[in-house]
PDB file of N, CA and C in Angstrom:
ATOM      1  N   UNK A   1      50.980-104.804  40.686  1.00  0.00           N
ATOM      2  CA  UNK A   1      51.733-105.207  39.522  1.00  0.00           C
ATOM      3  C   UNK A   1      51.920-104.035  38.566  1.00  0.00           C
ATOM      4  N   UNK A   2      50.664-103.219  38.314  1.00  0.00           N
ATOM      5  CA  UNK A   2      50.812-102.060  37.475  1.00  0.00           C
ATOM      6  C   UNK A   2      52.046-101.265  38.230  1.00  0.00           C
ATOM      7  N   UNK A   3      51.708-101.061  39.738  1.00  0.00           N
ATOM      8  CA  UNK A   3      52.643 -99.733  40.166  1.00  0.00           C
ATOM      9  C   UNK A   3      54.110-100.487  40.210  1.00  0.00           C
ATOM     10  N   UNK A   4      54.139-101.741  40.180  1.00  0.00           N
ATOM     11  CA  UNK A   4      55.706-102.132  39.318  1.00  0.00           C
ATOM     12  C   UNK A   4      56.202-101.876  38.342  1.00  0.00           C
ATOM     13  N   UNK A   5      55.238-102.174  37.530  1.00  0.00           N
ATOM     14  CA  UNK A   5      55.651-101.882  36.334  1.00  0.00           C
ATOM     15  C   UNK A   5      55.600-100.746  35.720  1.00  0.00           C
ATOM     16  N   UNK A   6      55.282 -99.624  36.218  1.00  0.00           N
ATOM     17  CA  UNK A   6      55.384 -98.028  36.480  1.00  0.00           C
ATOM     18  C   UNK A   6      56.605 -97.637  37.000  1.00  0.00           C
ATOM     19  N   UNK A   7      57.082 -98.173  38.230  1.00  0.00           N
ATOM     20  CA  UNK A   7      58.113 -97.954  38.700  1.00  0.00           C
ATOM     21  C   UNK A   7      59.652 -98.329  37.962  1.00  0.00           C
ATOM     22  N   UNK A   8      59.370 -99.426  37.308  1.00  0.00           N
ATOM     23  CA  UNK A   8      60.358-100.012  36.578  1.00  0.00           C
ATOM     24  C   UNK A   8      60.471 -99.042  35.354  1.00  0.00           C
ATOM     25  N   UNK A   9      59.537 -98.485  34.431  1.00  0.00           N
ATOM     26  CA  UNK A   9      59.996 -98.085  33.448  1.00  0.00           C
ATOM     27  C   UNK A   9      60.520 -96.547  33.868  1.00  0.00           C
ATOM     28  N   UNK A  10      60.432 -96.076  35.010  1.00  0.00           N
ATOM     29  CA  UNK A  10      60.562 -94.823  35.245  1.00  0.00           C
ATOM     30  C   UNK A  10      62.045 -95.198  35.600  1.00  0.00           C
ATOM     31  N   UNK A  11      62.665 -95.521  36.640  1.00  0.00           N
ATOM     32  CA  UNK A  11      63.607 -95.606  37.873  1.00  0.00           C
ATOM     33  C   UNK A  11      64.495 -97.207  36.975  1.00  0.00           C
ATOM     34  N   UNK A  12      64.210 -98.224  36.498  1.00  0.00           N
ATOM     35  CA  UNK A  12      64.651 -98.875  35.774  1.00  0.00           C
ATOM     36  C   UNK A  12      65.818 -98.341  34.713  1.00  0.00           C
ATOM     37  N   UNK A  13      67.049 -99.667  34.621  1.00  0.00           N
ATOM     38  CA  UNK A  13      68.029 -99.456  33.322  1.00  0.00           C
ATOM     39  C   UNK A  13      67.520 -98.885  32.112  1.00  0.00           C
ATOM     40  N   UNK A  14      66.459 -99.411  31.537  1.00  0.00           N
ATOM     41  CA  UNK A  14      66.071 -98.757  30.019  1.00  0.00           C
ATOM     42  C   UNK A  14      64.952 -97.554  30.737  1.00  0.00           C
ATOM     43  N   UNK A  15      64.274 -97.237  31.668  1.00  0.00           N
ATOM     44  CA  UNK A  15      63.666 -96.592  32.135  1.00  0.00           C
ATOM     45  C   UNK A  15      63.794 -95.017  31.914  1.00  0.00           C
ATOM     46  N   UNK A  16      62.911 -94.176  32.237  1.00  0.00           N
ATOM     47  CA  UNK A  16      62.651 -92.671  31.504  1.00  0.00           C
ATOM     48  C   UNK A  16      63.753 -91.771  32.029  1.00  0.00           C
ATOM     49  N   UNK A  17      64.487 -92.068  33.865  1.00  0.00           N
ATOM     50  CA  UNK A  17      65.460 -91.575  33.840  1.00  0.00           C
ATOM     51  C   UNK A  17      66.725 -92.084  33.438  1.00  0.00           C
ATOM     52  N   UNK A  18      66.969 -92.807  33.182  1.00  0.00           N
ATOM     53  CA  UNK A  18      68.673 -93.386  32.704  1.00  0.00           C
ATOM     54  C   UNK A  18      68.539 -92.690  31.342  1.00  0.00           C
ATOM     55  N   UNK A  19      67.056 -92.701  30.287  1.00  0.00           N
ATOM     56  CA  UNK A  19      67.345 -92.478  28.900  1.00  0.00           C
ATOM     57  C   UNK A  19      67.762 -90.566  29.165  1.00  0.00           C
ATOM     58  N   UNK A  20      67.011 -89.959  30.045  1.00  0.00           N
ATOM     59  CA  UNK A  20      67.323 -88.523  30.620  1.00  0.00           C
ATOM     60  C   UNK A  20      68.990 -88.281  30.853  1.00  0.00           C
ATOM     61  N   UNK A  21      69.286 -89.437  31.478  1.00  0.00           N
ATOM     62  CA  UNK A  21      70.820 -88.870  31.853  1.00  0.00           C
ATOM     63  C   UNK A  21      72.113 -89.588  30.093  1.00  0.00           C
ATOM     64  N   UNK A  22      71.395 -90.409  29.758  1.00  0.00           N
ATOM     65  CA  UNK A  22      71.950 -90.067  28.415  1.00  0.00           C
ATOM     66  C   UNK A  22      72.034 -89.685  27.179  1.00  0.00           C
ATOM     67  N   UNK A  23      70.549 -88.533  27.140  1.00  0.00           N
ATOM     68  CA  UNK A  23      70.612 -87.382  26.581  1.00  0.00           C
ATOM     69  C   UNK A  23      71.451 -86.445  27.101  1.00  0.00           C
ATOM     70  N   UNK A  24      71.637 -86.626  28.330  1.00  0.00           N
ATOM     71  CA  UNK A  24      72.526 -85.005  28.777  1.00  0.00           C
ATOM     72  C   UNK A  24      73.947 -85.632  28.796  1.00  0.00           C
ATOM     73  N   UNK A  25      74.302 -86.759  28.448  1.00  0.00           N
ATOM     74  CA  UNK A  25      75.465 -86.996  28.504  1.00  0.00           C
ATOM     75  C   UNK A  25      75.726 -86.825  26.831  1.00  0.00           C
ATOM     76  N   UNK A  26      75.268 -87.129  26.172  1.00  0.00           N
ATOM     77  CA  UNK A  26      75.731 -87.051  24.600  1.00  0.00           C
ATOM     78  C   UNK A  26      75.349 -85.487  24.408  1.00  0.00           C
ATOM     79  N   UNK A  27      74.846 -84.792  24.773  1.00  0.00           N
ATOM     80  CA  UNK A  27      74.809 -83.265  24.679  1.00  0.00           C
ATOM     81  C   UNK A  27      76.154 -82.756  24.965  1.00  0.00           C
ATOM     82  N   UNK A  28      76.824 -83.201  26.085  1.00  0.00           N
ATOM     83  CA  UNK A  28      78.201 -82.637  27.072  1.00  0.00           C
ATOM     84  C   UNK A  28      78.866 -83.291  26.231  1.00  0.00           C
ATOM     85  N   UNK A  29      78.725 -84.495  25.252  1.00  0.00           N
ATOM     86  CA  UNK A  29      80.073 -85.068  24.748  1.00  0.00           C
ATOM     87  C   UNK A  29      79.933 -83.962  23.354  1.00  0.00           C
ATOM     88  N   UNK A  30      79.095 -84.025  22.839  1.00  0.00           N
ATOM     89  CA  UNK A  30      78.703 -82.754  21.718  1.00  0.00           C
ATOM     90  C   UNK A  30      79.319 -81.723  22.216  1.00  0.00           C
ATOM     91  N   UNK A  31      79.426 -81.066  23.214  1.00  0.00           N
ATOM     92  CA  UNK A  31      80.009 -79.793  23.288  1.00  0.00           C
ATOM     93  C   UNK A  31      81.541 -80.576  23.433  1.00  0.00           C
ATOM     94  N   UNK A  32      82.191 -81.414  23.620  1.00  0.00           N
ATOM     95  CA  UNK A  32      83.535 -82.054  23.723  1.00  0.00           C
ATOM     96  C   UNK A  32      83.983 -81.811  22.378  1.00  0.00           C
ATOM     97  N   UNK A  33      82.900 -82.708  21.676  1.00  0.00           N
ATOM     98  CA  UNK A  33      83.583 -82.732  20.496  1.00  0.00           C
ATOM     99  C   UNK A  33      83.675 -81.562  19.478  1.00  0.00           C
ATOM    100  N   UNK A  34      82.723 -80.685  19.671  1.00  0.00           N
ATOM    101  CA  UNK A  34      82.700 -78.701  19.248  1.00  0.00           C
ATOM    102  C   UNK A  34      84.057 -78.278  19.527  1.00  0.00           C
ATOM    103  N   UNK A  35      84.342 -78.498  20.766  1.00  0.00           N
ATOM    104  CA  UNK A  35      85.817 -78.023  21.433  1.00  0.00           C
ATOM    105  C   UNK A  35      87.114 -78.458  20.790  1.00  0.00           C
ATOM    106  N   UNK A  36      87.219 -79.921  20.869  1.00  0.00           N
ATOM    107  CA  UNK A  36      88.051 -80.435  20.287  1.00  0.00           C
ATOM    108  C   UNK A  36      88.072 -80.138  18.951  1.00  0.00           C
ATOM    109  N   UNK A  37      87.467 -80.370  18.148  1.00  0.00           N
ATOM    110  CA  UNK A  37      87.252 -79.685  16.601  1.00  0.00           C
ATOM    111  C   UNK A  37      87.655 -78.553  16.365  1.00  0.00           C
ATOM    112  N   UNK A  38      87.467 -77.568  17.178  1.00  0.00           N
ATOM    113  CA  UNK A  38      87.717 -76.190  17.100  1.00  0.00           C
ATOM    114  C   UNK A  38      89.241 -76.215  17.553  1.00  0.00           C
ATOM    115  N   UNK A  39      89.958 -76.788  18.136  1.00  0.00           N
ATOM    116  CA  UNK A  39      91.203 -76.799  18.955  1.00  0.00           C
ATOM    117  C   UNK A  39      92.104 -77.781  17.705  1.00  0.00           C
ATOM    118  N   UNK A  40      91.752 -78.552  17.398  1.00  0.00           N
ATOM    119  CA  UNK A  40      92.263 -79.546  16.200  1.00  0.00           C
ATOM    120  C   UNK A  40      92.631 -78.624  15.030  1.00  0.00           C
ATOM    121  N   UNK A  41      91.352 -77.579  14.637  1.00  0.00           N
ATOM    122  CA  UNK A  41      91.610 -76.462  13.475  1.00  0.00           C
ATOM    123  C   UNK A  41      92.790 -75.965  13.913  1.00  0.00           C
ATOM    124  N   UNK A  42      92.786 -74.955  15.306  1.00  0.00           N
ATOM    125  CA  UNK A  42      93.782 -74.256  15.513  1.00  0.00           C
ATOM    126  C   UNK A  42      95.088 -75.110  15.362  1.00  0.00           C
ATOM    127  N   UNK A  43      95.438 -75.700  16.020  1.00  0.00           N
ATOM    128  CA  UNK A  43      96.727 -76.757  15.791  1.00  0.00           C
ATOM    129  C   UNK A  43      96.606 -77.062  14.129  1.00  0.00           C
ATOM    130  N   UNK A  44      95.660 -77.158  13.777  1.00  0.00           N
ATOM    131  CA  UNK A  44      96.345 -77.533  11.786  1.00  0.00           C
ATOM    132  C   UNK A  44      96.621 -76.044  11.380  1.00  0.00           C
ATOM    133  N   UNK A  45      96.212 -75.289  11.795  1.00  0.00           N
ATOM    134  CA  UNK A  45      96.897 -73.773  10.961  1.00  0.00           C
ATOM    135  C   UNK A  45      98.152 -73.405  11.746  1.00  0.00           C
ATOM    136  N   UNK A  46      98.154 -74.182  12.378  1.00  0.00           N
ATOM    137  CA  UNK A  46      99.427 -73.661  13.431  1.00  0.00           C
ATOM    138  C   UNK A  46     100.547 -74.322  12.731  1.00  0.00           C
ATOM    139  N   UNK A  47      99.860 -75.336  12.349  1.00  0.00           N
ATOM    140  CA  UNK A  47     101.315 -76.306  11.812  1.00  0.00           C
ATOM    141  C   UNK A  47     101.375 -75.765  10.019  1.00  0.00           C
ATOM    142  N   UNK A  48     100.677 -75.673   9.600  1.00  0.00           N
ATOM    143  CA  UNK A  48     100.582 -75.278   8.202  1.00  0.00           C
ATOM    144  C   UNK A  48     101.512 -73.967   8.123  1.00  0.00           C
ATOM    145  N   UNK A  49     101.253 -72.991   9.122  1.00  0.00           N
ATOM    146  CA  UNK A  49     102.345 -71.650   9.470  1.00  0.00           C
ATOM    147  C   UNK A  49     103.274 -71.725   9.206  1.00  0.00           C
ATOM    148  N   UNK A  50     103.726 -72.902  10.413  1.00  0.00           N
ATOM    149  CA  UNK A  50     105.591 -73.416  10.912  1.00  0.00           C
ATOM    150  C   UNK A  50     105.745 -73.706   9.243  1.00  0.00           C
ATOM    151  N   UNK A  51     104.951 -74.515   8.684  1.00  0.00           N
ATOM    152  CA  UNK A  51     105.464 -75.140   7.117  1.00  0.00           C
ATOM    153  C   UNK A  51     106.157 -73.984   6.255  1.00  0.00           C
ATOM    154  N   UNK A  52     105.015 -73.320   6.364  1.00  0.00           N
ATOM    155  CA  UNK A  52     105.232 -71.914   5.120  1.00  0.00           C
ATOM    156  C   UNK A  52     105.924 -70.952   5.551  1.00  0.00           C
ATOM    157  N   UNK A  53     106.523 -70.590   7.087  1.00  0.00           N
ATOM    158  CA  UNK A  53     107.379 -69.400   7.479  1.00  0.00           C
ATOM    159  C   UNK A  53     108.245 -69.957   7.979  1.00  0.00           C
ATOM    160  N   UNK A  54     109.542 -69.711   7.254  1.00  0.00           N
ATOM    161  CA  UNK A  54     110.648 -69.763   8.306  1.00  0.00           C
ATOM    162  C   UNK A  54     110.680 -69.271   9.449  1.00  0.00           C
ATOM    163  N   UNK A  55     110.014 -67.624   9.356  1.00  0.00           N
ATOM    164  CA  UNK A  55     110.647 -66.784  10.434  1.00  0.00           C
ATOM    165  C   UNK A  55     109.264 -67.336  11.724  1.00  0.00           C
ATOM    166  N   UNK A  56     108.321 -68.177  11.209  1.00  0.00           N
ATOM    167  CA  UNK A  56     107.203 -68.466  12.452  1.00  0.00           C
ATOM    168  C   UNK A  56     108.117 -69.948  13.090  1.00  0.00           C
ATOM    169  N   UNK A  57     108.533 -70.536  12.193  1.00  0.00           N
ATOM    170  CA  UNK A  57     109.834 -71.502  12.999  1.00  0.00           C
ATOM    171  C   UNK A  57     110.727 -71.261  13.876  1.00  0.00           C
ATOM    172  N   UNK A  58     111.387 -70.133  13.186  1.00  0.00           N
ATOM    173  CA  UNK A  58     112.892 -69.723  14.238  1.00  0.00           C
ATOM    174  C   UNK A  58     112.071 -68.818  15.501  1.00  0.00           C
ATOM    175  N   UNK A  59     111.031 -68.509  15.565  1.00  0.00           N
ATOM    176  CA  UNK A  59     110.577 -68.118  16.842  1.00  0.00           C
ATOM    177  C   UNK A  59     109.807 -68.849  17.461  1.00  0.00           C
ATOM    178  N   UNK A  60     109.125 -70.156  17.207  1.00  0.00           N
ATOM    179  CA  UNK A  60     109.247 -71.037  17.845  1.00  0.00           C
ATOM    180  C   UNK A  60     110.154 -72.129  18.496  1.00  0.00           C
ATOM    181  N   UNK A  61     111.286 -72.235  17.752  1.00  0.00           N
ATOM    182  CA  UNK A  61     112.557 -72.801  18.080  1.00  0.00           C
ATOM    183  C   UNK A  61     113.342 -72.206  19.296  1.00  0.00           C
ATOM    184  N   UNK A  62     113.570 -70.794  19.074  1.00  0.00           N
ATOM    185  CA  UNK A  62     113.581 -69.991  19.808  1.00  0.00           C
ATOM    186  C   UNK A  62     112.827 -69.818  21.288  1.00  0.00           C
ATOM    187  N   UNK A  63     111.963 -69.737  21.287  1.00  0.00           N
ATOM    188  CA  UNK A  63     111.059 -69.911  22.385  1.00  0.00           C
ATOM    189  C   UNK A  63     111.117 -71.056  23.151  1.00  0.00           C
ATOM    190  N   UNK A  64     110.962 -72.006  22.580  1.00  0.00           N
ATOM    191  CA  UNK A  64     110.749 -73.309  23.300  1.00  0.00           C
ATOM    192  C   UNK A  64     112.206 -74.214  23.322  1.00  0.00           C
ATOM    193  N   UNK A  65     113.187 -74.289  22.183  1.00  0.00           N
ATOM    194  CA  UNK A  65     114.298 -74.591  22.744  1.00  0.00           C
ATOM    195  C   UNK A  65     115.835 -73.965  23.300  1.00  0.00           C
ATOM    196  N   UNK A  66     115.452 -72.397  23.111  1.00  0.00           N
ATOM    197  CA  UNK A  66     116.041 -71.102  23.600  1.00  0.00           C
ATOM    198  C   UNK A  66     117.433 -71.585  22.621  1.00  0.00           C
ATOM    199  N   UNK A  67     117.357 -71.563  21.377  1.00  0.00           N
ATOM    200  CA  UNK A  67     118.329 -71.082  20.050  1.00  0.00           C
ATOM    201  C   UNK A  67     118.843 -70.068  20.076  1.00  0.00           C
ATOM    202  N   UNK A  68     120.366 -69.302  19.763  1.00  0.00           N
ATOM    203  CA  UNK A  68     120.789 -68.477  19.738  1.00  0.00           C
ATOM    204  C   UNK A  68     121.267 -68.827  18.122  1.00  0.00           C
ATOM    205  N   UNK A  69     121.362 -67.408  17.667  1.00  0.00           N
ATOM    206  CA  UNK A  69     121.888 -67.447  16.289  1.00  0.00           C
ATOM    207  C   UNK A  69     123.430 -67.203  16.503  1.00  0.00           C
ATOM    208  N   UNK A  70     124.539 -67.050  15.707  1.00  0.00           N
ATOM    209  CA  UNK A  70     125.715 -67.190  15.514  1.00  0.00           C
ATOM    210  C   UNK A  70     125.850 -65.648  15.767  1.00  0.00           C
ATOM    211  N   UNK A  71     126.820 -64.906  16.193  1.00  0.00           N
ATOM    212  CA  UNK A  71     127.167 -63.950  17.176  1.00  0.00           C
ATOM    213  C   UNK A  71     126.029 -62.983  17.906  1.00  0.00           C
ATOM    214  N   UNK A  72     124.795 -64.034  18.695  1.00  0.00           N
ATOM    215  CA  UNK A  72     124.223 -63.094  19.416  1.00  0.00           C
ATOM    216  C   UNK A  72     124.845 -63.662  20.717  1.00  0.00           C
ATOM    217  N   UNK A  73     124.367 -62.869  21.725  1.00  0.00           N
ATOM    218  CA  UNK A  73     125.127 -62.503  22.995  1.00  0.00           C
ATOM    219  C   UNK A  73     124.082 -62.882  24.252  1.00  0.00           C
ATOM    220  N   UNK A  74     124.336 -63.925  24.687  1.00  0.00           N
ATOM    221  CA  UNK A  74     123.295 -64.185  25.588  1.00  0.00           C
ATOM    222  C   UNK A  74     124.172 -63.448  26.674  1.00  0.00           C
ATOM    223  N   UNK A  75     122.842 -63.158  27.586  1.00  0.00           N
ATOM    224  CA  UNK A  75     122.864 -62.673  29.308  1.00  0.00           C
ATOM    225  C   UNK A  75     122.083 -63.634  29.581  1.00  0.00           C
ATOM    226  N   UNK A  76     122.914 -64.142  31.286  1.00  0.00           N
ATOM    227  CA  UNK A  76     122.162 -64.748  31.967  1.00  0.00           C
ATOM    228  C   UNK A  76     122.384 -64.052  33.434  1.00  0.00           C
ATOM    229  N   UNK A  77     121.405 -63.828  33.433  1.00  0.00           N
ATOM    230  CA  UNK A  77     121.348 -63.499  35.046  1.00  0.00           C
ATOM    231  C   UNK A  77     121.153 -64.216  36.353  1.00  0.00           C
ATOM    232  N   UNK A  78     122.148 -64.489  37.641  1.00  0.00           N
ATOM    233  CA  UNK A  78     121.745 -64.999  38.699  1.00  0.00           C
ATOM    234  C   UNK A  78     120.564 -64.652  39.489  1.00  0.00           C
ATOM    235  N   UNK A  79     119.735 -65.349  40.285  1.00  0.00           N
ATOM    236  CA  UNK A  79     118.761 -64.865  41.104  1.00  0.00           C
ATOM    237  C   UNK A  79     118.974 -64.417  42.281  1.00  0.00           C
ATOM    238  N   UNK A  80     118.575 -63.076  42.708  1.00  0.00           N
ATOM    239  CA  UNK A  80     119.418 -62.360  43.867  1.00  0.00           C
ATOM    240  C   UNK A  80     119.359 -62.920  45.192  1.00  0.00           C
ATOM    241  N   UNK A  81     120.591 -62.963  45.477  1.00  0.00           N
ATOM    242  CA  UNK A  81     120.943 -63.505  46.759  1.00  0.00           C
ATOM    243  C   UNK A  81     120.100 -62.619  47.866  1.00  0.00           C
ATOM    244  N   UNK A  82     119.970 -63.662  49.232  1.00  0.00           N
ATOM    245  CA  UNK A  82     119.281 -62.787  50.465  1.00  0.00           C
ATOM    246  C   UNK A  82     119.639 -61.554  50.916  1.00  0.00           C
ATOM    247  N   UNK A  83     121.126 -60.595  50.563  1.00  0.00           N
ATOM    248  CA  UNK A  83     121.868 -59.416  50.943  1.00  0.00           C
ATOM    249  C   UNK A  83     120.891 -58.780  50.296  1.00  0.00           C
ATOM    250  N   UNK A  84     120.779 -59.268  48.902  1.00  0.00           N
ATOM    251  CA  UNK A  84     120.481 -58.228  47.609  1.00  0.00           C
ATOM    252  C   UNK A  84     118.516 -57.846  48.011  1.00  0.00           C
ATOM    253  N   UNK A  85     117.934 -58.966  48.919  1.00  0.00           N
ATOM    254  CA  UNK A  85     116.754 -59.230  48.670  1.00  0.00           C
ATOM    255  C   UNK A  85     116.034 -58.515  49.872  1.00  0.00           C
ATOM    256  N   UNK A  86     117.738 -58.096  50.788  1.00  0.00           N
ATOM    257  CA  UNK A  86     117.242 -57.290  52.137  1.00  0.00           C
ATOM    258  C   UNK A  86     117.525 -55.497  51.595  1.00  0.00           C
ATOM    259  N   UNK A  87     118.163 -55.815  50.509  1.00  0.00           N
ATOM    260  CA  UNK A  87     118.756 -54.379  50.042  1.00  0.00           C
ATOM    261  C   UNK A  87     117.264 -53.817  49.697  1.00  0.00           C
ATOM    262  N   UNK A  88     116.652 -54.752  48.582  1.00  0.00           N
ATOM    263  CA  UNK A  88     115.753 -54.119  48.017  1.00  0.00           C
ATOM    264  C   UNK A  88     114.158 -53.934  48.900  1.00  0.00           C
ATOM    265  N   UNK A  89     114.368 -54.665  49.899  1.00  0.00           N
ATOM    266  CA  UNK A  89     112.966 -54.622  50.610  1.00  0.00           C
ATOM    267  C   UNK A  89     113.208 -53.467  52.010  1.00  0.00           C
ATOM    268  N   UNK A  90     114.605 -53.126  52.053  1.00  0.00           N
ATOM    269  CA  UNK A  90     114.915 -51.985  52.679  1.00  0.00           C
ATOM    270  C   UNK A  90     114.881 -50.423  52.339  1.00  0.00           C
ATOM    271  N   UNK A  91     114.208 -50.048  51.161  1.00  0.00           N
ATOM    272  CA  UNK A  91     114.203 -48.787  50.067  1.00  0.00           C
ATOM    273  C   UNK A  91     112.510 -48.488  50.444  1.00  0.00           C
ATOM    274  N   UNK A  92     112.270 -47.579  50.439  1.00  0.00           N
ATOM    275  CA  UNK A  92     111.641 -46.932  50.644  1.00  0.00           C
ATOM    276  C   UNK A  92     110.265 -46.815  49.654  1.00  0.00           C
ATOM    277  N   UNK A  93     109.078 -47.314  49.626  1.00  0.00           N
ATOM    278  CA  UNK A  93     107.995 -48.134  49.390  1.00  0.00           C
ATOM    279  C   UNK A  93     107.618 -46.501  48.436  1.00  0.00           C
ATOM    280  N   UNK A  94     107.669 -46.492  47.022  1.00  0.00           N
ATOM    281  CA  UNK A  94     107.138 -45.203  46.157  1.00  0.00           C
ATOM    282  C   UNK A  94     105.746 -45.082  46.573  1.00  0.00           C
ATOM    283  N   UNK A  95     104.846 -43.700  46.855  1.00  0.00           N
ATOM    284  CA  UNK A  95     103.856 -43.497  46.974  1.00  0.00           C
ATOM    285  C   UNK A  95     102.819 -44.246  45.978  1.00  0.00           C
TER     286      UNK A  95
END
């Protein structure tokens, strides 16, 4: 009966290992939430930026919805065809 009830509090739901594995689980969520916190800061200064700079806007605008201002000059380039792709793998390999 004792070595039951030994066994139970060890190997058991409320028992010495389950309370073990949720210390190490609220440790790992602690470092979650360190992370996230720290990542939450960055994103609020990020946005506080965009607020206060125009020019941190128009290069994000820029970037992510590829904005052109009023007489700039886009190039777009095609991706080289197989002629072009035998041209260049036919040249001679620089030391």
């Amino acid at each position: 009966m004792i070595g039951g009830l030994l066994v139970s509090s060890i190997v058991g739901t409320g028992g010495l290992l389950h309370v073990w594995r949720l210390r190490a689980e609220r440790g790992a969520l602690g470092e979650d939430v360190f992370a996230l916190l720290h990542k939450n800061d960055g994103l609020r200064r990020k946005i506080l930026g965009l607020r206060r700079s125009d020019r941190q806007l128009e290069r994000l605008a820029r970037q992510q919805l590829g904005l052109v201002r009023d007489g700039e000059i886009v190039y777009r380039f095609r991706a080289s065809d197989e002629g072009g792709a035998a041209a260049a793998t036919s040249r001679p390999a620089l030391p």
